[in-house]
N, C-alpha and C. Protein backbone atom coordinates (compact mmCIF):
# COMPACT_ATOMS: atom_id res chain seq x y z
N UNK A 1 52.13 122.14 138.81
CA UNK A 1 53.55 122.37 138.70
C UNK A 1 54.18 121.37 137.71
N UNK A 2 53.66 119.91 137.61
CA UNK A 2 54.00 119.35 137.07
C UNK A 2 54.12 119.49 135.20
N UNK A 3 53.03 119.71 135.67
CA UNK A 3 52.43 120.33 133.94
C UNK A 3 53.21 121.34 133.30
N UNK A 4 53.35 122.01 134.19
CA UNK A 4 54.51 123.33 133.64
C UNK A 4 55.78 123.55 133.69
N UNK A 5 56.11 122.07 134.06
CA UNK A 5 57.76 121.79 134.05
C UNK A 5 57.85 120.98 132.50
N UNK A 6 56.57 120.14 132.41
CA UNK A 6 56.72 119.55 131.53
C UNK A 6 56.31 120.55 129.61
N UNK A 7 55.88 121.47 129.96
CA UNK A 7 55.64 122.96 128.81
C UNK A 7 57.11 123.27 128.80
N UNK A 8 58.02 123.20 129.49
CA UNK A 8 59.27 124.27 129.61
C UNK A 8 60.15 123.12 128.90
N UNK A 9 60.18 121.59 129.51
CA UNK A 9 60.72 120.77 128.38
C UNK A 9 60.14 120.90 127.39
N UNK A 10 59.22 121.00 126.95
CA UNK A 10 58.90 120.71 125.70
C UNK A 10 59.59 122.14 124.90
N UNK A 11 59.55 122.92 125.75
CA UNK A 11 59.78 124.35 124.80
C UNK A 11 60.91 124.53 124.35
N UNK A 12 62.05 123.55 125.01
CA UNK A 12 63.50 123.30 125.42
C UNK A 12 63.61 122.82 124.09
N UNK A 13 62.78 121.95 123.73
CA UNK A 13 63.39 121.05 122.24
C UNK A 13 62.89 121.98 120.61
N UNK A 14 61.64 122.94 121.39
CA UNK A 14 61.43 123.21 119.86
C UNK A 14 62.71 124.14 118.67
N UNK A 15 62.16 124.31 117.59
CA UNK A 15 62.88 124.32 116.38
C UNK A 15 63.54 125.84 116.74
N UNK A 16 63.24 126.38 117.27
CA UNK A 16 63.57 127.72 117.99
C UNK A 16 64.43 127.95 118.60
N UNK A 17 64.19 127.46 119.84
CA UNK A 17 65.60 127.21 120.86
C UNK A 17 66.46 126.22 120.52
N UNK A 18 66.15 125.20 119.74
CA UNK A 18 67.81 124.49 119.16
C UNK A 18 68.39 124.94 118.19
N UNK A 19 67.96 126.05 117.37
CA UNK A 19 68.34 127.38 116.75
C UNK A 19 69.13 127.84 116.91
N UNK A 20 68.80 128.78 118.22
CA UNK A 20 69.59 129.48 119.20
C UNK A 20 71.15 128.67 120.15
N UNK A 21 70.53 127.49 120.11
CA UNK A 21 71.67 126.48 120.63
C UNK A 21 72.55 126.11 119.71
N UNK A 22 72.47 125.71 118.65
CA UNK A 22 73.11 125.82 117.47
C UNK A 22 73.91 127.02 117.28
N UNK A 23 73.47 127.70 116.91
CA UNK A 23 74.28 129.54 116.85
C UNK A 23 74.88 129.42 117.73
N UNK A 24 74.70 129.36 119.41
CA UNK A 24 75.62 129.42 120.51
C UNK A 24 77.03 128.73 120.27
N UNK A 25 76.93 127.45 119.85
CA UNK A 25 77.80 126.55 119.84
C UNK A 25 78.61 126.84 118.35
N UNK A 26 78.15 127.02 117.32
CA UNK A 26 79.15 127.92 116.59
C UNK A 26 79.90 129.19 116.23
N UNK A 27 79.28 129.90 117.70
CA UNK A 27 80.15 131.22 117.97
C UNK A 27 80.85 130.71 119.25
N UNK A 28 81.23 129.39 119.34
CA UNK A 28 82.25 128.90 120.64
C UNK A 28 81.37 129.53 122.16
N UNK A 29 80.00 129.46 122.24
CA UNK A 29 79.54 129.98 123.53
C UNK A 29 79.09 128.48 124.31
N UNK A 30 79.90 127.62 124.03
CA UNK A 30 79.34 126.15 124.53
C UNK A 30 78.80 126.17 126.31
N UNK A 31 79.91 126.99 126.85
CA UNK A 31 79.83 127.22 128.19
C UNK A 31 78.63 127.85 128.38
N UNK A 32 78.31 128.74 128.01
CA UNK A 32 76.86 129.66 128.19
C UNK A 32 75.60 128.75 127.84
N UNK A 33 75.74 127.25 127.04
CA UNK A 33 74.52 126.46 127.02
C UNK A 33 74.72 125.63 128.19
N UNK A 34 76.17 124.91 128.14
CA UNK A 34 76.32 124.15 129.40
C UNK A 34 75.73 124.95 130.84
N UNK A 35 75.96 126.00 130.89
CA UNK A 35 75.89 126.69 132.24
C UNK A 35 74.09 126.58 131.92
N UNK A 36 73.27 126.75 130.96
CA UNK A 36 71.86 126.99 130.83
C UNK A 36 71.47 125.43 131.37
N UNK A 37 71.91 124.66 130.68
CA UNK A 37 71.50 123.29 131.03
C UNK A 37 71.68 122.66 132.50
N UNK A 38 72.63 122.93 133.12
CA UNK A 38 72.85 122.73 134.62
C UNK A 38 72.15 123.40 135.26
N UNK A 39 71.61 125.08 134.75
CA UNK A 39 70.96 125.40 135.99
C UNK A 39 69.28 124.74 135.96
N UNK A 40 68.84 124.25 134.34
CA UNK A 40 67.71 124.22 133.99
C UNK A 40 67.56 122.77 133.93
N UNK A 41 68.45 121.86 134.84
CA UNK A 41 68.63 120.90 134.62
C UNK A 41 66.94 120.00 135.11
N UNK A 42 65.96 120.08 134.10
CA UNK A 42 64.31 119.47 134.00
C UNK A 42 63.95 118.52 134.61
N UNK A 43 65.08 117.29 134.72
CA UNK A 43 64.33 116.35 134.86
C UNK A 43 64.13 116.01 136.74
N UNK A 44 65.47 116.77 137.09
CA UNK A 44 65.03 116.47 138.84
C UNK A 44 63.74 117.20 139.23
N UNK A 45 63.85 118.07 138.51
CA UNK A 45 62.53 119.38 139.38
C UNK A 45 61.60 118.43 138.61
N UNK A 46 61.23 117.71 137.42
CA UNK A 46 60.04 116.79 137.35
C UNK A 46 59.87 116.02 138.16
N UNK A 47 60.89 115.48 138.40
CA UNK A 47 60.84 114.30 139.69
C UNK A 47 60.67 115.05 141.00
N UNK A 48 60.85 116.07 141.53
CA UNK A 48 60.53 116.39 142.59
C UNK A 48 58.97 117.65 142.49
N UNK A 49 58.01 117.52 141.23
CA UNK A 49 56.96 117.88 141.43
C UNK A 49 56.31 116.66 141.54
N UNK A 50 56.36 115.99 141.07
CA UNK A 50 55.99 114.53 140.51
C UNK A 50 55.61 113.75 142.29
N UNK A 51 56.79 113.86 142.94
CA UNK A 51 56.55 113.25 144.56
C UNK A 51 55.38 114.66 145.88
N UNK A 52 55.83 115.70 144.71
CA UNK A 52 55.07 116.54 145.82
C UNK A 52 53.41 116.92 145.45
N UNK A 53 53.14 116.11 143.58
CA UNK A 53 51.75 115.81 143.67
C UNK A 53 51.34 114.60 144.13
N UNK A 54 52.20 113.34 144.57
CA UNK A 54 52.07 112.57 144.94
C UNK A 54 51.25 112.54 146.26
N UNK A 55 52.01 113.31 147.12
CA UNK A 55 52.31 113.96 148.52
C UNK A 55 50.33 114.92 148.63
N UNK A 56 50.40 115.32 147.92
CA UNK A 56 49.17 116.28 147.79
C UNK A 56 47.97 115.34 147.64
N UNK A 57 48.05 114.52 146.88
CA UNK A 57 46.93 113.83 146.69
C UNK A 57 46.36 113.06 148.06
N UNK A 58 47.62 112.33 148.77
CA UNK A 58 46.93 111.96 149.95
C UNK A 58 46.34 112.48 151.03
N UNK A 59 46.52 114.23 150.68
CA UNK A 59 46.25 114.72 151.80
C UNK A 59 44.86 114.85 151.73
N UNK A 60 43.71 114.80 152.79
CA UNK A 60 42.47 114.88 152.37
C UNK A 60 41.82 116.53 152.56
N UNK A 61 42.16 117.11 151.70
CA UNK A 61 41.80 118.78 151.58
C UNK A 61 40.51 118.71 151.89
N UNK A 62 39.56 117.91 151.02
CA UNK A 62 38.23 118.45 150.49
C UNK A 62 37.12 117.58 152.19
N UNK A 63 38.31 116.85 152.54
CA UNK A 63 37.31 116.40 153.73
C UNK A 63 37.70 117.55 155.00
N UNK A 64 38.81 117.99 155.05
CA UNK A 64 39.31 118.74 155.72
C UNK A 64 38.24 120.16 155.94
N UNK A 65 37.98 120.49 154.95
CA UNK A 65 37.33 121.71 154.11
C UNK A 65 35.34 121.59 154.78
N UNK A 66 35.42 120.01 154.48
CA UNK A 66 33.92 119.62 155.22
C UNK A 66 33.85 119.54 156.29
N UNK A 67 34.84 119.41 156.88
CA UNK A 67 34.23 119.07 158.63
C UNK A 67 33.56 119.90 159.30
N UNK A 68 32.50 119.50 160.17
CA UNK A 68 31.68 120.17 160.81
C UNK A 68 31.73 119.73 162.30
N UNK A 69 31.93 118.82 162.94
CA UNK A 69 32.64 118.91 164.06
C UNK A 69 33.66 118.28 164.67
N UNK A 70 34.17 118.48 166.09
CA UNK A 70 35.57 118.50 166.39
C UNK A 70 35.88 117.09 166.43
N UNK A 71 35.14 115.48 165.99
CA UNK A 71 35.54 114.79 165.86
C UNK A 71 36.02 114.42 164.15
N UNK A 72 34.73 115.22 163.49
CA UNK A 72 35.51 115.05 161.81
C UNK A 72 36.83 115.43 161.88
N UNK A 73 37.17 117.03 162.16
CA UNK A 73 38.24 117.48 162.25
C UNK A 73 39.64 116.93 162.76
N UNK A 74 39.32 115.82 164.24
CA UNK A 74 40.44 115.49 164.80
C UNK A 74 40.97 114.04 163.34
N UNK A 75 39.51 113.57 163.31
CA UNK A 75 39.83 112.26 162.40
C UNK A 75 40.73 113.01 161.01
N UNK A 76 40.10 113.87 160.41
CA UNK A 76 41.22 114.40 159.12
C UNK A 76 42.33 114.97 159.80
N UNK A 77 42.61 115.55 160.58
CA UNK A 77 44.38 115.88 161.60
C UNK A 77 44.89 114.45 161.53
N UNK A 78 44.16 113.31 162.00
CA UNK A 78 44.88 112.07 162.15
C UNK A 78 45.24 111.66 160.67
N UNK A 79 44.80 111.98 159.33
CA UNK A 79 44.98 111.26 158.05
C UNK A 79 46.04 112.44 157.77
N UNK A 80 46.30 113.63 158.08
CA UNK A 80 46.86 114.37 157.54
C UNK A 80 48.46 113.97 158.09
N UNK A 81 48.53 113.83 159.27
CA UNK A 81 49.35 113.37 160.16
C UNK A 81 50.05 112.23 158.96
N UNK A 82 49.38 110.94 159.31
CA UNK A 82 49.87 110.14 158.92
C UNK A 82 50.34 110.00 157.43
N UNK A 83 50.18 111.26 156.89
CA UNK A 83 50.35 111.38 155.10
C UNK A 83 52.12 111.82 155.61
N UNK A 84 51.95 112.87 156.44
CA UNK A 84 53.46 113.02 156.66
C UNK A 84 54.36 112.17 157.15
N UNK A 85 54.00 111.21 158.33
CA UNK A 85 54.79 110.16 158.30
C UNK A 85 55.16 109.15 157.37
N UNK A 86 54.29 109.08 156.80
CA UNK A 86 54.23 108.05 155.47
C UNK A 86 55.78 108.84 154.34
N UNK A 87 55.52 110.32 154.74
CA UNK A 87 56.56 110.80 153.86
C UNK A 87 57.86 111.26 154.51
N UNK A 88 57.85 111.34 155.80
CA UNK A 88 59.18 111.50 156.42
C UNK A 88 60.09 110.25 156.57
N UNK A 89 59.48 108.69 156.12
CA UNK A 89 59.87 107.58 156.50
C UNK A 89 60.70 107.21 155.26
């Protein structure tokens, strides 16, 4: 997700779309970029993929995925657990 927030900024600046932003703003459509920019406003949704790969990484999927019995399993419930407290705090 991260990655593809960060393609959509980048796509934001090329020679293309500040083109188009340009033209907007000299046919007086300033409002119609302002209104684009607030809703597309990049950098929170980076910051909030940014904490939720954060969030992902601690979780232990791939041990989760291995367990073979009901004490592996309870032990990854207990790391998974505590990834969420770590993030509700």
């Amino acid at each position: 997700m991260e990655s593809q927030i960060g393609l959509i900024k980048n796509m934001l600046k090329t020679p293309e779309v500040m083109m188009v932003f340009e033209i907007m703003a000299l046919l007086r459509r300033q409002f119609i970029i302002m209104k684009f920019d607030n809703d597309n406003d990049i950098e929170p949704k980076l910051k909030t993929a940014r904490e939720y790969n954060n969030f992902l990484k601690e979780i232990p999927i791939q041990q989760m995925l291995e367990a073979e019995t009901i004490n592996d399993m309870s032990a990854v419930t207990a790391k998974v657990f505590a990834a969420l407290r770590k993030v509700m705090q």
